[in-house]
Protein backbone atom coordinates (compact mmCIF):
# COMPACT_ATOMS: atom_id res chain seq x y z
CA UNK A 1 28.12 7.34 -29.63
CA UNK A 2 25.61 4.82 -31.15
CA UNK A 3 21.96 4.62 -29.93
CA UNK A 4 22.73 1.45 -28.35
CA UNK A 5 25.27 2.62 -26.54
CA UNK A 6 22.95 5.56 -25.24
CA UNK A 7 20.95 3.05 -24.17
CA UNK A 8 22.98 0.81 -22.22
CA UNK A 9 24.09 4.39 -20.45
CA UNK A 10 20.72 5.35 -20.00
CA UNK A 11 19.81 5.88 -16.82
CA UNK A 12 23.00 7.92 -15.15
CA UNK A 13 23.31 10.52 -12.64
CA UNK A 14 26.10 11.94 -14.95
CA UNK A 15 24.64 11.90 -18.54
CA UNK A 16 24.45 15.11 -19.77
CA UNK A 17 20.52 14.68 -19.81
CA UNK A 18 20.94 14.17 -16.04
CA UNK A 19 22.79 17.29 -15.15
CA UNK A 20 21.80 19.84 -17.81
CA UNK A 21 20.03 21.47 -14.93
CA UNK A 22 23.26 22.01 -12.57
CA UNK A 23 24.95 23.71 -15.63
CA UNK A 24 21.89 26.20 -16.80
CA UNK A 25 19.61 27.45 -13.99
CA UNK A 26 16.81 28.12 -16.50
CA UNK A 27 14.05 26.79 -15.13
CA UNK A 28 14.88 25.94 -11.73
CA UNK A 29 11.92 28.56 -10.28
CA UNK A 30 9.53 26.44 -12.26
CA UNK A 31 11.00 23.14 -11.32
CA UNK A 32 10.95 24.46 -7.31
CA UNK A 33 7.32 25.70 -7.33
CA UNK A 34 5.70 22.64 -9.32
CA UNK A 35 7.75 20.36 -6.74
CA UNK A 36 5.60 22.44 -4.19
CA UNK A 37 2.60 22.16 -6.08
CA UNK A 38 2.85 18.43 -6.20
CA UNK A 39 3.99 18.42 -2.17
CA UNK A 40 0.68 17.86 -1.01
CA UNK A 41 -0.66 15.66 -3.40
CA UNK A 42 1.86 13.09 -3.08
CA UNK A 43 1.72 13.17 0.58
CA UNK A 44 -2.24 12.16 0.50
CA UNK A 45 -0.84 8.56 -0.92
CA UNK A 46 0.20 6.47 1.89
CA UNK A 47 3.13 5.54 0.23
CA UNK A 48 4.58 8.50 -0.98
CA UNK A 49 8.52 8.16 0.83
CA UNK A 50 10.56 11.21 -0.68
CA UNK A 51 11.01 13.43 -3.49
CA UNK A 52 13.99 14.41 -5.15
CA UNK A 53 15.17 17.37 -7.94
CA UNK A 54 17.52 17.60 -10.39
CA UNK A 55 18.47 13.87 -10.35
CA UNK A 56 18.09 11.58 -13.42
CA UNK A 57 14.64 13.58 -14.30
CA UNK A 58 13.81 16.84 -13.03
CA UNK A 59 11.67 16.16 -10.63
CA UNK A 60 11.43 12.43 -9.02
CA UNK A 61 8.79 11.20 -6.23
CA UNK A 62 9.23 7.40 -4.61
CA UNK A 63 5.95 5.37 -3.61
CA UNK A 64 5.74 2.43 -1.83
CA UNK A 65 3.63 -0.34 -3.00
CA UNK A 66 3.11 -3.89 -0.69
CA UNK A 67 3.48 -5.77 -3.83
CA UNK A 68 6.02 -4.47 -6.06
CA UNK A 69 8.60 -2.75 -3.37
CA UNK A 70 9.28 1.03 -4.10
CA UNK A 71 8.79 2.60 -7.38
CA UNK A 72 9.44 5.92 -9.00
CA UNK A 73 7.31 8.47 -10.85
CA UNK A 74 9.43 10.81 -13.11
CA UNK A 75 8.63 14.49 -14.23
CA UNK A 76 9.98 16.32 -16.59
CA UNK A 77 9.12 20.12 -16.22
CA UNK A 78 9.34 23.00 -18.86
CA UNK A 79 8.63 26.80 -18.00
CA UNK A 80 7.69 27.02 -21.73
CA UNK A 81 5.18 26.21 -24.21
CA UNK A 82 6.24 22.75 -26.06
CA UNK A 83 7.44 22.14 -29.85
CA UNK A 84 6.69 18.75 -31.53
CA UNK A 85 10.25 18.05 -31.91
CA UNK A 86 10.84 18.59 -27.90
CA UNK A 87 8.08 16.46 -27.11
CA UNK A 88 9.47 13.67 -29.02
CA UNK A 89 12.95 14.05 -27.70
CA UNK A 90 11.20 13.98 -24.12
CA UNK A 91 9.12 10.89 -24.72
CA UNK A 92 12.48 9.34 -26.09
CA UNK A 93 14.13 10.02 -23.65
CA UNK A 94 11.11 8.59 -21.22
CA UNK A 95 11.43 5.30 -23.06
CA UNK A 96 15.23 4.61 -23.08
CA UNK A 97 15.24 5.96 -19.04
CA UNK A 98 12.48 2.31 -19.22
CA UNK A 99 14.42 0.78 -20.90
CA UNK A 100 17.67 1.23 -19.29
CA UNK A 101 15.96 0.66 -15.92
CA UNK A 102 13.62 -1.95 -16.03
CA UNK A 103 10.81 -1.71 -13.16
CA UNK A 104 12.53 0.90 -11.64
CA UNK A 105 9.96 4.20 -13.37
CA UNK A 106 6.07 3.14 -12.91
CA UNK A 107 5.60 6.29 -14.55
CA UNK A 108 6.73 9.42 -16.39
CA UNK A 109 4.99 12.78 -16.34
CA UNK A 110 5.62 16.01 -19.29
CA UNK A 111 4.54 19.17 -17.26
CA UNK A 112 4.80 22.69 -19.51
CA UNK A 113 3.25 25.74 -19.49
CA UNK A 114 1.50 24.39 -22.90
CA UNK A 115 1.67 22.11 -26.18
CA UNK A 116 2.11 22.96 -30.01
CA UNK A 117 -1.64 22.79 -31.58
CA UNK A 118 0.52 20.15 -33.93
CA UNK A 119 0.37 17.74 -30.50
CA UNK A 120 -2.56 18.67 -29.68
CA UNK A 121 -4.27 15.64 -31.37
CA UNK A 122 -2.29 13.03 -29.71
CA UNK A 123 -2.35 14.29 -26.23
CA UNK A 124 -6.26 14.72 -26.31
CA UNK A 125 -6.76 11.70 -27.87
CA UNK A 126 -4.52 9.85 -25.08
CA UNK A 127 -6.31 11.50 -22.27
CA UNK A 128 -9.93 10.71 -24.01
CA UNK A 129 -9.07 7.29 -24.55
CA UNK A 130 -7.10 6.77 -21.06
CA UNK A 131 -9.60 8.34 -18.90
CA UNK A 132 -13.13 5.81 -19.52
CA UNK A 133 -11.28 3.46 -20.45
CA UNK A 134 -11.67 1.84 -16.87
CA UNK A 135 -15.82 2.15 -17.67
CA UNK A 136 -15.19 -0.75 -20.32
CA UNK A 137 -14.63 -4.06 -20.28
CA UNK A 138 -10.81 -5.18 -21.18
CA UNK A 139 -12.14 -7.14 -24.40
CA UNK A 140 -14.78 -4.43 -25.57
CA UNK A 141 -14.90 -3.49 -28.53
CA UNK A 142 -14.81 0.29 -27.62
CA UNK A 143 -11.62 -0.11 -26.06
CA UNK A 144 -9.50 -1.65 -29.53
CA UNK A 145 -11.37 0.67 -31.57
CA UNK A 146 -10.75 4.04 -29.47
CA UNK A 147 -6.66 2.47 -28.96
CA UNK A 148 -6.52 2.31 -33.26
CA UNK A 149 -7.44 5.46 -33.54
CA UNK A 150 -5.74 6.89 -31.40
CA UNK A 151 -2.67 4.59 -32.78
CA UNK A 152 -3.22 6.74 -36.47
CA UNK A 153 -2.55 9.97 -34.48
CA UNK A 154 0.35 9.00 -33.46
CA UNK A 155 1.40 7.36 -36.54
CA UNK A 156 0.53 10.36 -38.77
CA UNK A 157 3.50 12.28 -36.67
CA UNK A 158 6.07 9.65 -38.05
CA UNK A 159 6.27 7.46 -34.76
CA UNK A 160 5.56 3.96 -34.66
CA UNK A 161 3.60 1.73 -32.71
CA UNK A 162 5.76 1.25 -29.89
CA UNK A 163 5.85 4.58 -28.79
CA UNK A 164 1.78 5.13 -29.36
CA UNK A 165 1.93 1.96 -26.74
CA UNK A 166 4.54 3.87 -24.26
CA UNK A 167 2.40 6.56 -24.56
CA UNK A 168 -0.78 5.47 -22.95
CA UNK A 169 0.80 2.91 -20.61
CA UNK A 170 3.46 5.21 -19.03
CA UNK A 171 3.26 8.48 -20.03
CA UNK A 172 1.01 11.74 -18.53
CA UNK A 173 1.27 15.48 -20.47
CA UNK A 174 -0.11 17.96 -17.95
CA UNK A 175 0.16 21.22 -20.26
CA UNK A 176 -1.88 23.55 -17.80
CA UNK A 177 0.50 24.55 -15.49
CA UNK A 178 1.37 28.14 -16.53
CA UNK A 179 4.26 30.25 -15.60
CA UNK A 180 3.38 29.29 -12.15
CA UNK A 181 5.98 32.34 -10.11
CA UNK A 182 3.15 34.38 -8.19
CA UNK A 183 0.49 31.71 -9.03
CA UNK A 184 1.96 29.27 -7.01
CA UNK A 185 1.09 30.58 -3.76
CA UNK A 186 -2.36 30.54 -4.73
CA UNK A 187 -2.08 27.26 -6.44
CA UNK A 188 -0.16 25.56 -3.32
CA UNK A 189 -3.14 26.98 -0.89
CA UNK A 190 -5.42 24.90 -2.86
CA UNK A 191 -3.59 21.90 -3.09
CA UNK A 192 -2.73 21.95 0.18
CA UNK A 193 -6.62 22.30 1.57
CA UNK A 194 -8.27 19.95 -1.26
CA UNK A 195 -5.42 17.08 -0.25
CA UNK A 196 -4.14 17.78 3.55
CA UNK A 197 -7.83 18.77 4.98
CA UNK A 198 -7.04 17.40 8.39
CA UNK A 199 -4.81 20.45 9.08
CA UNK A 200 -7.69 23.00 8.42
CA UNK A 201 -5.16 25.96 7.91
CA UNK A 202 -5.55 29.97 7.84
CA UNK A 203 -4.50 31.46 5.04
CA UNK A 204 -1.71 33.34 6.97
CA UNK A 205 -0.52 29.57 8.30
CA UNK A 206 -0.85 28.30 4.39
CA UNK A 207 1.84 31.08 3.77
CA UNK A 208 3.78 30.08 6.57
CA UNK A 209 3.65 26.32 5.51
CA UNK A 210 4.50 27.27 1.76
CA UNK A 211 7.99 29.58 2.76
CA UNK A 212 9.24 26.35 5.25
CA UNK A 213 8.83 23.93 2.69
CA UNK A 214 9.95 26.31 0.01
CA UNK A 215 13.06 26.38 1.75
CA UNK A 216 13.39 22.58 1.91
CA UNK A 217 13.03 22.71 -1.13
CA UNK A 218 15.78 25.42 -2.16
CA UNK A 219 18.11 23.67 0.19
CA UNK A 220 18.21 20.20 -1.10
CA UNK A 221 18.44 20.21 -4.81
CA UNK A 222 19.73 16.86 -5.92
CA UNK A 223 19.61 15.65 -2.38
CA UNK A 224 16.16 13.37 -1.65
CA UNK A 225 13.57 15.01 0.54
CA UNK A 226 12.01 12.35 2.97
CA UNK A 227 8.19 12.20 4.10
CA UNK A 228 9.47 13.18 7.01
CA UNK A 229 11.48 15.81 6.58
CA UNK A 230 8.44 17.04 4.39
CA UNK A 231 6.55 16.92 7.72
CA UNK A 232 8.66 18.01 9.86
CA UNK A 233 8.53 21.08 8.13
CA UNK A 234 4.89 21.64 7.52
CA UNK A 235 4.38 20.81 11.50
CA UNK A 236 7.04 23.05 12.63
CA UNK A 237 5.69 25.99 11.36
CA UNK A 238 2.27 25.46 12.97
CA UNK A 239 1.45 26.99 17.00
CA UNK A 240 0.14 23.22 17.35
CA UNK A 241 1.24 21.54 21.11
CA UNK A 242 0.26 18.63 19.97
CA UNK A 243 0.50 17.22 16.99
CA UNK A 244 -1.28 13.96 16.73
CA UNK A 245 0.52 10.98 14.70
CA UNK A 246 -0.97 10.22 12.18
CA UNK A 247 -1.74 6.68 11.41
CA UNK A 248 -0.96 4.85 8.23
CA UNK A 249 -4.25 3.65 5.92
CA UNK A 250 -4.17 0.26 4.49
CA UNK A 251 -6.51 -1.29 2.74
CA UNK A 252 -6.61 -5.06 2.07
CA UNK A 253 -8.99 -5.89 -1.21
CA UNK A 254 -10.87 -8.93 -2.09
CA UNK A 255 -10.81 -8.05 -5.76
CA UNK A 256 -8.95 -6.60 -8.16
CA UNK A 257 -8.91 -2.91 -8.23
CA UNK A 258 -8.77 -0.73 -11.81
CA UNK A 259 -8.05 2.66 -10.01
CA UNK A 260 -4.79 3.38 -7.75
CA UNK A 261 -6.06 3.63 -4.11
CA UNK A 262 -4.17 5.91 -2.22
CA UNK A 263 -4.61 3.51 0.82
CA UNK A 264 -1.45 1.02 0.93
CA UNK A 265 -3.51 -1.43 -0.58
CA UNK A 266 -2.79 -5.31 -0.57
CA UNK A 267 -4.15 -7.30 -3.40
CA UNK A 268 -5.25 -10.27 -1.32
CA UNK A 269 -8.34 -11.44 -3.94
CA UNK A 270 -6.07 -14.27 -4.49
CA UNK A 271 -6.35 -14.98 -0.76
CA UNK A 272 -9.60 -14.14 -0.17
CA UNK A 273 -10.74 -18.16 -1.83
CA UNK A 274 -14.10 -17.01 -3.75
CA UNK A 275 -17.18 -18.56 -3.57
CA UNK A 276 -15.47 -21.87 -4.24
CA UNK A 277 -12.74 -20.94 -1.70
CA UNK A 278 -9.63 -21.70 -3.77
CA UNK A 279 -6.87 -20.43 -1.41
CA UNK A 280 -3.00 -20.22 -3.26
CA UNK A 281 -0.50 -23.21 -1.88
CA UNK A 282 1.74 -22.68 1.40
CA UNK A 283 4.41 -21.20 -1.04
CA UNK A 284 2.28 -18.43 -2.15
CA UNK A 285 1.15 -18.25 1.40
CA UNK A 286 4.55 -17.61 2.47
CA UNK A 287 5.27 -14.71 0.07
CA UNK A 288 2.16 -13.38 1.28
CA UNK A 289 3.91 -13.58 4.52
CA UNK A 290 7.09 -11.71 3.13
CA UNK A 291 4.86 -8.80 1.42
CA UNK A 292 3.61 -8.33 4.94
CA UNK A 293 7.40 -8.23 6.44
CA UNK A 294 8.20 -5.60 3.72
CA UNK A 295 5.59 -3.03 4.56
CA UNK A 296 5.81 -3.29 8.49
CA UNK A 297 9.52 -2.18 7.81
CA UNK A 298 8.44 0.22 5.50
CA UNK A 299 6.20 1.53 7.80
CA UNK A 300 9.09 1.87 10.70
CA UNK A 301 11.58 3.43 8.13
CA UNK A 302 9.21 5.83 6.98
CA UNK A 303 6.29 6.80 9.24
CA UNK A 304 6.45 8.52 12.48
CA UNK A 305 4.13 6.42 14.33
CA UNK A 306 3.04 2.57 14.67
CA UNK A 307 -0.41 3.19 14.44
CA UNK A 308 -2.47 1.59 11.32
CA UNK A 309 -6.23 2.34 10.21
CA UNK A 310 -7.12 -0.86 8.58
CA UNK A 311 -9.71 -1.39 6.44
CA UNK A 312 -11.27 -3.98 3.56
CA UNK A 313 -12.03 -7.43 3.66
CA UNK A 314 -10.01 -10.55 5.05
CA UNK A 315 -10.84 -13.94 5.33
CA UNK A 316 -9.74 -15.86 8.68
CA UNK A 317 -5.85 -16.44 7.84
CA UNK A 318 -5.68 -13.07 6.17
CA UNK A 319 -6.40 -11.41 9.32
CA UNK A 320 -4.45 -13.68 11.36
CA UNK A 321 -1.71 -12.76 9.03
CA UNK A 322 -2.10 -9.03 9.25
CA UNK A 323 -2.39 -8.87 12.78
CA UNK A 324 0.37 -10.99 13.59
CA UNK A 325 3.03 -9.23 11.48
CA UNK A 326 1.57 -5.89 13.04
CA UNK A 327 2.15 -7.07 16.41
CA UNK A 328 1.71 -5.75 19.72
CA UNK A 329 4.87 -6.84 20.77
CA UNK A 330 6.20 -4.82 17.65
CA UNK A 331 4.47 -1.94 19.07
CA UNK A 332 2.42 -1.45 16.91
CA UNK A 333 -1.65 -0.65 17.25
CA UNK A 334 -4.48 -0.90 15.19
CA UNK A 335 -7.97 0.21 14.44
CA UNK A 336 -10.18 -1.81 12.44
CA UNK A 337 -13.36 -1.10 10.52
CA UNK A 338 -16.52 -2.79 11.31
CA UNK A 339 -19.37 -4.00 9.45
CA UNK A 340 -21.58 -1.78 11.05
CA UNK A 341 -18.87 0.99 10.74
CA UNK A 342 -17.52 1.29 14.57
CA UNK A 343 -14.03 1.16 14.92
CA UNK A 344 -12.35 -1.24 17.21
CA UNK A 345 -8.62 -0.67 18.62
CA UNK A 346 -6.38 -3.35 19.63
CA UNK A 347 -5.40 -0.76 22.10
CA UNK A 348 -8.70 -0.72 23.83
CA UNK A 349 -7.99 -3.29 26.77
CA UNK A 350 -10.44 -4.69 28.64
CA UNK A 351 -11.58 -2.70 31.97
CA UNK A 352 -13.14 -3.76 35.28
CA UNK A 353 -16.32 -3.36 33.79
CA UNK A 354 -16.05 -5.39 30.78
CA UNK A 355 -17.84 -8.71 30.62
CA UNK A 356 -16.06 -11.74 31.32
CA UNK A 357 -15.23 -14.01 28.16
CA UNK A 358 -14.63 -17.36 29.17
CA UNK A 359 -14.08 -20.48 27.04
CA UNK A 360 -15.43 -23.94 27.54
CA UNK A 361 -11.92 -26.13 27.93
CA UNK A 362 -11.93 -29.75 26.84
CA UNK A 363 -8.06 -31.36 26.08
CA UNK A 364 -7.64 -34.51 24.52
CA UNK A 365 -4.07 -35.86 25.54
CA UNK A 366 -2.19 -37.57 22.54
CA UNK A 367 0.95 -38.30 21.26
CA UNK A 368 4.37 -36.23 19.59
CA UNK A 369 4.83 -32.49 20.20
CA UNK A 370 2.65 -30.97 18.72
CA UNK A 371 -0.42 -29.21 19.64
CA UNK A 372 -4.02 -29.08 17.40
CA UNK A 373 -5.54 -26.10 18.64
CA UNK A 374 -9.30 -25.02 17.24
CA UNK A 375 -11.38 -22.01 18.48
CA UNK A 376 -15.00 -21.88 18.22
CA UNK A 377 -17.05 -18.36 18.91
CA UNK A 378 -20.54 -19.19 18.44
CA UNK A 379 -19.22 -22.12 16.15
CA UNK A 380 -19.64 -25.39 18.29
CA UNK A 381 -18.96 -27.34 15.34
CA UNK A 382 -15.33 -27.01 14.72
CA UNK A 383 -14.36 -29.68 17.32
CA UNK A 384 -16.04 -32.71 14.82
CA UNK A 385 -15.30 -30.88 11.77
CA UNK A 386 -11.64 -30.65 12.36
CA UNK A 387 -12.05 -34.05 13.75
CA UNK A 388 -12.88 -35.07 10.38
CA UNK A 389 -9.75 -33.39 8.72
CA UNK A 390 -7.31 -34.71 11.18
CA UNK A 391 -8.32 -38.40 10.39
CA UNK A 392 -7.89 -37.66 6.79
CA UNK A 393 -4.44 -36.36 7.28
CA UNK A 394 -3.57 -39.43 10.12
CA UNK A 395 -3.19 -36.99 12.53
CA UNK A 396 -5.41 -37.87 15.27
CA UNK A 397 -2.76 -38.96 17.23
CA UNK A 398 -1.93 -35.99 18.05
CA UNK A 399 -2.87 -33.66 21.74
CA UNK A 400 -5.65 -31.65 21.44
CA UNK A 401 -6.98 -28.41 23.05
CA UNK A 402 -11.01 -27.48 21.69
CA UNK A 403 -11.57 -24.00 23.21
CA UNK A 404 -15.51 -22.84 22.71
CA UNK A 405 -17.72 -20.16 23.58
CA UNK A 406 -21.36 -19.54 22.50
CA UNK A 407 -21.32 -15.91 23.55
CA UNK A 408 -20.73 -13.15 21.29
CA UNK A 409 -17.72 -10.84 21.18
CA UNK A 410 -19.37 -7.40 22.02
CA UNK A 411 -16.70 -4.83 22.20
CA UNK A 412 -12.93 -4.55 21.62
CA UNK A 413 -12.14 -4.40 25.10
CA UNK A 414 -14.07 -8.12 25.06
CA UNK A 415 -12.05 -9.34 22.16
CA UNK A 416 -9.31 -8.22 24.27
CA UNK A 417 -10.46 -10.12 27.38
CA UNK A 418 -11.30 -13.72 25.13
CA UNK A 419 -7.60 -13.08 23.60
CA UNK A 420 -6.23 -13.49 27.24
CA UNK A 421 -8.05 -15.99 28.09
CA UNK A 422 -6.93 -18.39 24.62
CA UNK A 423 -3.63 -17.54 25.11
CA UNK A 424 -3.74 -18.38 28.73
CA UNK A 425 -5.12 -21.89 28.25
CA UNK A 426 -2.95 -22.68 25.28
CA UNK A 427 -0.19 -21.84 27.45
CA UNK A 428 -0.88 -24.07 30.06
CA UNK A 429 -1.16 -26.72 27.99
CA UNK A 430 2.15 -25.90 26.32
CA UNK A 431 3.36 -26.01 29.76
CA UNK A 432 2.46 -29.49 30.16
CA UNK A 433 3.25 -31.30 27.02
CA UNK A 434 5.93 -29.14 25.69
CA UNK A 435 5.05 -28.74 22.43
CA UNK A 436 7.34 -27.25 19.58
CA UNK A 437 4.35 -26.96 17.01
CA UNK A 438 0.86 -26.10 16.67
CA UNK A 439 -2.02 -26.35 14.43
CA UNK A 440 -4.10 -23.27 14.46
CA UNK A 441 -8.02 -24.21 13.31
CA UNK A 442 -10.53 -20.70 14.07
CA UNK A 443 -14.24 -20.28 13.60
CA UNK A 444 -15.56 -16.98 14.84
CA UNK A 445 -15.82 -13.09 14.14
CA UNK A 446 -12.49 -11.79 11.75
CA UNK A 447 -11.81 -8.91 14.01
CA UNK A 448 -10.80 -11.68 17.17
CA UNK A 449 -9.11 -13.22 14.45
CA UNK A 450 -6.89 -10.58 14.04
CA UNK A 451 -6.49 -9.68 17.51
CA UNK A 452 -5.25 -13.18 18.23
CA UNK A 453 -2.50 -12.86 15.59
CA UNK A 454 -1.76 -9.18 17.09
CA UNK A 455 -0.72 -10.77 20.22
CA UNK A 456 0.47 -14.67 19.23
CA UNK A 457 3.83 -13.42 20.42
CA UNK A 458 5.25 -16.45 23.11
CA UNK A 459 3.52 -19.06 20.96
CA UNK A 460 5.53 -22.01 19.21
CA UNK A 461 5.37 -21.79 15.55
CA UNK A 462 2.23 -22.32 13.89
CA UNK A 463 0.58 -23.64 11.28
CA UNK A 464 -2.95 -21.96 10.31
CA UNK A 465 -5.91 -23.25 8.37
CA UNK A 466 -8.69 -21.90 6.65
CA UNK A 467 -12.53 -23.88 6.38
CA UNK A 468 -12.93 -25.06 2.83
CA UNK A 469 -16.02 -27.06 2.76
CA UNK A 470 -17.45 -29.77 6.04
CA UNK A 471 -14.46 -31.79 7.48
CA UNK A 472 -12.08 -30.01 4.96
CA UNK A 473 -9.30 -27.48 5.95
CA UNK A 474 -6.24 -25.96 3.79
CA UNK A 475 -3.16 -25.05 5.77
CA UNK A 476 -2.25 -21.09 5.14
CA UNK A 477 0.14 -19.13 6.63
CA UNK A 478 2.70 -20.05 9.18
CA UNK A 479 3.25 -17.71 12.37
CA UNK A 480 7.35 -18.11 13.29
């Protein structure tokens, strides 16, 4: 067989690669306790989904990312101290597995026992030059300096560029691990409090956690191992009545972001305009719209609640966005960091002592079907502003409904109560002119912003805008 041929093969549940491990069993202790090792850790990331063993690599986990789908981080594991010649093998292996399987591996991970002193060179000066490299800017200096160097290491081994390259971008050597076998206990115990601190375990409830997942493990070799399978069997094991469901993290950034979060993170910086506000065209918009769809069924696939901490920044449209793909109607709920660090729940309705919210009404009747809707909170200049946009855009004619309030949202049971209240005037409107369309325009606090789209079920489809400059408005997202 030629090496292209390996190639094109390469990735395959039955190269020989692929199920060396189901014809010798050396190893397979390692293999089991690093997987449990590694259990806890992956869990901490949001959007960890399963594991698997003894599949293409030895040891596979699957993330979820809002952006790029699901992606897979290989390991390769060996219960021994590594030669030069089987580190190369495994790092060529690594690259045709990339290369046969485009976008499929974000990563690939060498874990051993320990590394020739011949490698020793190369590995230390990947990890020095991969670990500050963050500190420094992308065009410093430092950075294609350090890379060259390290580039000679590799080179004076007899590889080439390429796989110096492969190297730092995909590859991690973690050569510490032992013989794990009676360490692992130990070593699981402090995995498992350093990265799952919420549970708060005894020690004799660590061992307890360690033999049910152990077990998993055992019991599904070459089968995957879902998050909530993984779990179900830490939970089971614990004299807990109630367990509380946990919620899932996401975290929504204005800015680009060197280091992994292990929040599901949306890279909205795009979306978040700038100081110029520069906001991406509807089309962009509208794959925004589908990165949302992806990870609310992610989240139902693969979580065992429909709760979501949310935090970050958003701009108006963003949070509209958020909220309305998280729906109430969905049933899903979600908290919401503050500025001044409360937390506000969509869930916390309004109760008979909360202050009344009401909303000065003024409807223009025009012409068509469709509705311009704007929203002022302590913004009483929307109504001429958007005035201003419409006449650019010759669409004046149209009905409108100005909704405005100078009082301050106080609470989330308030936001709640002011949420009623706009839908309950847009509807009667909708009522009267039967409109198939409307035009969204908001000015006022981002969390009522996203507690309007958390409940916009009922509502025709609508267009949404975001404030550019005086009398100027984009149109964003669209709300089916």
């Amino acid at each position: 067989m030629t090496n292209d041929e390996k190639i094109n093969q390469t990735p395959s549940l039955l190269e020989s690669e692929s199920i060396g491990g189901d014809i010798a069993s050396t190893g397979m202790d390692f293999q089991a306790f690093l997987i449990l090792c590694k259990i806890p850790y992956w869990l901490s990331y949001e959007g960890f989904t399963s594991c698997i063993w003894e599949s293409i690599g030895d040891i596979e986990a699957k993330f979820f990312d809002p952006k790029c789908g699901e992606f897979i981080e290989l390991i390769e594991a060996k219960n021994h101290s590594v030669t030069p010649t089987e580190f190369w093998e495994v790092i060529e292996r690594f690259r045709r597995i990339d290369e046969g399987s485009p976008g499929t591996y974000h990563s690939f991970t060498l874990a051993c026992t320990g590394l020739s002193k011949e490698l020793q060179p190369v590995v230390n000066g990947l990890r020095r030059l991969r670990d500050p490299s963050r500190f420094y800017d992308d065009t410093s200096n430092v950075l294609y300096n350090s890379f060259e160097q390290y580039k000679q290491r590799v080179l004076k081994l007899k590889k080439d560029a390429k796989v110096a390259s492969f190297l730092f971008e995909k590859v991690s050597v973690e050569d510490n691990w032992g013989s794990l076998g009676d360490r692992s206990k130990g070593m699981f115990n402090d995995y498992f409090s350093e990265f799952q601190p919420e549970y708060d375990l005894k020690k004799s409830e660590l061992e307890n956690v360690y033999t049910s997942l152990h077990q998993l493990v055992r019991s599904q070799k070459n089968k995957p191992v879902s998050r909530k399978k993984l779990r179900n069997a830490i939970n089971s094991t614990l004299d807990i009545v109630d367990i509380p469901k946990k919620s899932t993290n996401i975290y929504t950034a204005n800015q680009l972001l060197t280091d992994r979060k292990k929040e599901l993170t949306f890279m909205w910086h795009d979306f978040f305009g700038g100081k110029e506000r520069n906001y991406p065209d509807l089309l962009k918009w509208n794959n925004k719209m589908k990165e949302l769809e992806v990870t609310k069924k992610w989240v139902e696939e693969n979580r065992s609640s429909r709760n979501i901490y949310l935090s970050g920044h958003r701009r108006i449209s963003s949070s509209i966005a958020f909220g309305y793909n998280f729906s109430a109607v969905s049933g899903f709920s979600i908290k919401v960091e503050q500025r001044d660090g409360q937390i506000w729940s969509t869930n916390d309705y309004s109760r008979d002592n909360t202050p009344d919210y009401d909303f000065l009404s003024k409807y223009e009747e025009g012409g068509g079907d469709e509705l311009v809707v704007t929203i002022g909170v302590t913004r009483e200049s929307i109504n001429n502003e958007v005035h201003m946009y419409l006449n650019k855009k010759s669409l004046t004619h149209l009905s409108k409904l100005h909704l405005n309030s100078s009082d301050p949202i106080v609470s989330a049971e308030h936001a709640n109560k002011a949420v009623r209240n706009i839908k309950n005037n847009i509807k009667t409107q909708l009522g009267k002119i039967q409109s198939t369309r409307i035009h969204l325009f908001y000015a006022g606090p981002g969390y009522l912003a996203l507690l309007l789209g958390h409940r916009w079920n009922g509502l025709p489809k609508t267009q949404c805008y975001e404030w550019v400059d005086t009398g100027e408005y984009v149109p964003t997202c669209v709300l089916y």
